[in-house]
Protein backbone atom coordinates (compact mmCIF):
# COMPACT_ATOMS: atom_id res chain seq x y z
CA UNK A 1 102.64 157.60 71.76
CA UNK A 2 100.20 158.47 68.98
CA UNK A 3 99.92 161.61 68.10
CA UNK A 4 97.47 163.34 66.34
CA UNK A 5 99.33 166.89 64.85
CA UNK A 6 102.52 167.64 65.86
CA UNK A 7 102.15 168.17 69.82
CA UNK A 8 98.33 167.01 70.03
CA UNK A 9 97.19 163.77 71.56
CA UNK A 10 93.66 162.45 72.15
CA UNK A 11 92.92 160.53 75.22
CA UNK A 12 90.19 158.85 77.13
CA UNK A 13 89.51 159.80 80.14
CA UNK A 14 87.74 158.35 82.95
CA UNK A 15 87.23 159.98 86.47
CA UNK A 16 85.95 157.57 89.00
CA UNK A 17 84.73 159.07 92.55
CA UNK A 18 81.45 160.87 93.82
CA UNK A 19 81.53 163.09 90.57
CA UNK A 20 77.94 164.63 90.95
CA UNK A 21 78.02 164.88 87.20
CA UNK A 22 75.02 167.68 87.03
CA UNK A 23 78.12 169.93 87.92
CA UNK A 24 80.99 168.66 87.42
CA UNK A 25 80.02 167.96 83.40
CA UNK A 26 79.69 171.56 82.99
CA UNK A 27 83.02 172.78 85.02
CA UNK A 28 85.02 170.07 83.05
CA UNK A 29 83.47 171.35 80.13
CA UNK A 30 84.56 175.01 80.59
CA UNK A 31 88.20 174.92 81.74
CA UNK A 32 88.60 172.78 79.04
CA UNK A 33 87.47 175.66 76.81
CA UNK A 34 89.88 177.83 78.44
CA UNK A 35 92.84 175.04 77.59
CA UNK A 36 91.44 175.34 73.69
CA UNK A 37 90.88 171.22 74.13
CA UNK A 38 88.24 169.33 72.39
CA UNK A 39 86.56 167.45 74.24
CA UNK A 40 83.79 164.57 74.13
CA UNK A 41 81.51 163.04 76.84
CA UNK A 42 80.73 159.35 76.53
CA UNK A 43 79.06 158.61 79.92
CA UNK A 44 78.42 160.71 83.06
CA UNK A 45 77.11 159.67 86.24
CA UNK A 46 77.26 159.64 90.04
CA UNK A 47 80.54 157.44 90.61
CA UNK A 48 82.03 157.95 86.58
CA UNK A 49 82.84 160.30 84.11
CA UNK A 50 83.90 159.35 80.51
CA UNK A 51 85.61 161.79 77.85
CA UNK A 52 88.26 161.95 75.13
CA UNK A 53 90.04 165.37 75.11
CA UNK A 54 92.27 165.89 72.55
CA UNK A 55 95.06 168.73 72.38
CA UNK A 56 98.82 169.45 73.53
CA UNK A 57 99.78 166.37 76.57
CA UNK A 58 100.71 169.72 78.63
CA UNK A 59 97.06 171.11 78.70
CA UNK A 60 96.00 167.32 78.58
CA UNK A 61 97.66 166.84 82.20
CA UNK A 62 96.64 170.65 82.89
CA UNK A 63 92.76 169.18 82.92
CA UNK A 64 93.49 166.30 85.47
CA UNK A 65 95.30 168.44 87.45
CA UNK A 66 92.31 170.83 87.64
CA UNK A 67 89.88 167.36 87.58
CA UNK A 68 91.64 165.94 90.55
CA UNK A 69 90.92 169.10 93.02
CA UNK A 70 87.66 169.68 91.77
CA UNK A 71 84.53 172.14 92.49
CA UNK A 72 83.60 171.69 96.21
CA UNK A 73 80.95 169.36 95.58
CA UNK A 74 82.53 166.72 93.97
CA UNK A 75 85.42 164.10 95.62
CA UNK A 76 87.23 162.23 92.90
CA UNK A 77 89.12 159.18 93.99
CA UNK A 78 90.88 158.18 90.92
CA UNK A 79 91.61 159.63 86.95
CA UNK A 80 92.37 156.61 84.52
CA UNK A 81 93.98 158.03 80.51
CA UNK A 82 94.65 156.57 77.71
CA UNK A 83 96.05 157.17 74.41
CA UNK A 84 93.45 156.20 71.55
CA UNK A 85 94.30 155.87 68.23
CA UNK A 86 92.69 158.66 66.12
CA UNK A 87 91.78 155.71 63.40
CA UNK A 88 89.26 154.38 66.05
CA UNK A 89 87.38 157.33 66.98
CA UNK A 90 85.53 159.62 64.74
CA UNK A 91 86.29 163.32 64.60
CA UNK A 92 85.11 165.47 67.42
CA UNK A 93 82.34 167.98 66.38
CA UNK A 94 83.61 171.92 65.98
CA UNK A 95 82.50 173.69 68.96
């Protein structure tokens, strides 16, 4: 496992399903506020999603939890993480 600071990973995250991303972009986006994880979007569409979160692997698996059942309008079929190696990503900005 690579590990950013002691406790804190950063992963890539890709949900896969009918995301309607005009919502679900901002609802990810919140609760992962309330989990004090960064977080960056890469891609969002209809079927995908595409992010890097980085904090504690607890609140990390807190987020799919929450990703998997959703707001009502969205039906997500699969989440896919990995670990990425800080040394190939660039910082995320401060929020």
């Amino acid at each position: 496992m690579i590990r950013l600071r002691q406790g804190k990973l950063r992963e890539r995250i890709t949900i896969l399903g009918d995301v309607n991303a005009a919502s679900f972009v901002p609802w990810i986006h919140r609760h992962a506020d309330k989990l004090g994880l960064s977080q960056h979007f890469f891609y969002a569409g209809t079927d995908r999603i595409e992010l890097e979160v980085a904090g504690p692997v607890e609140l990390i698996d807190m987020l799919e939890i929450g990703c998997s059942l959703g707001p009502i309008d969205v039906w997500v079929d699969e989440i896919q993480r990995r670990i990425v190696d800080p040394a190939d990503t660039h910082p995320f900005p401060q929020h």
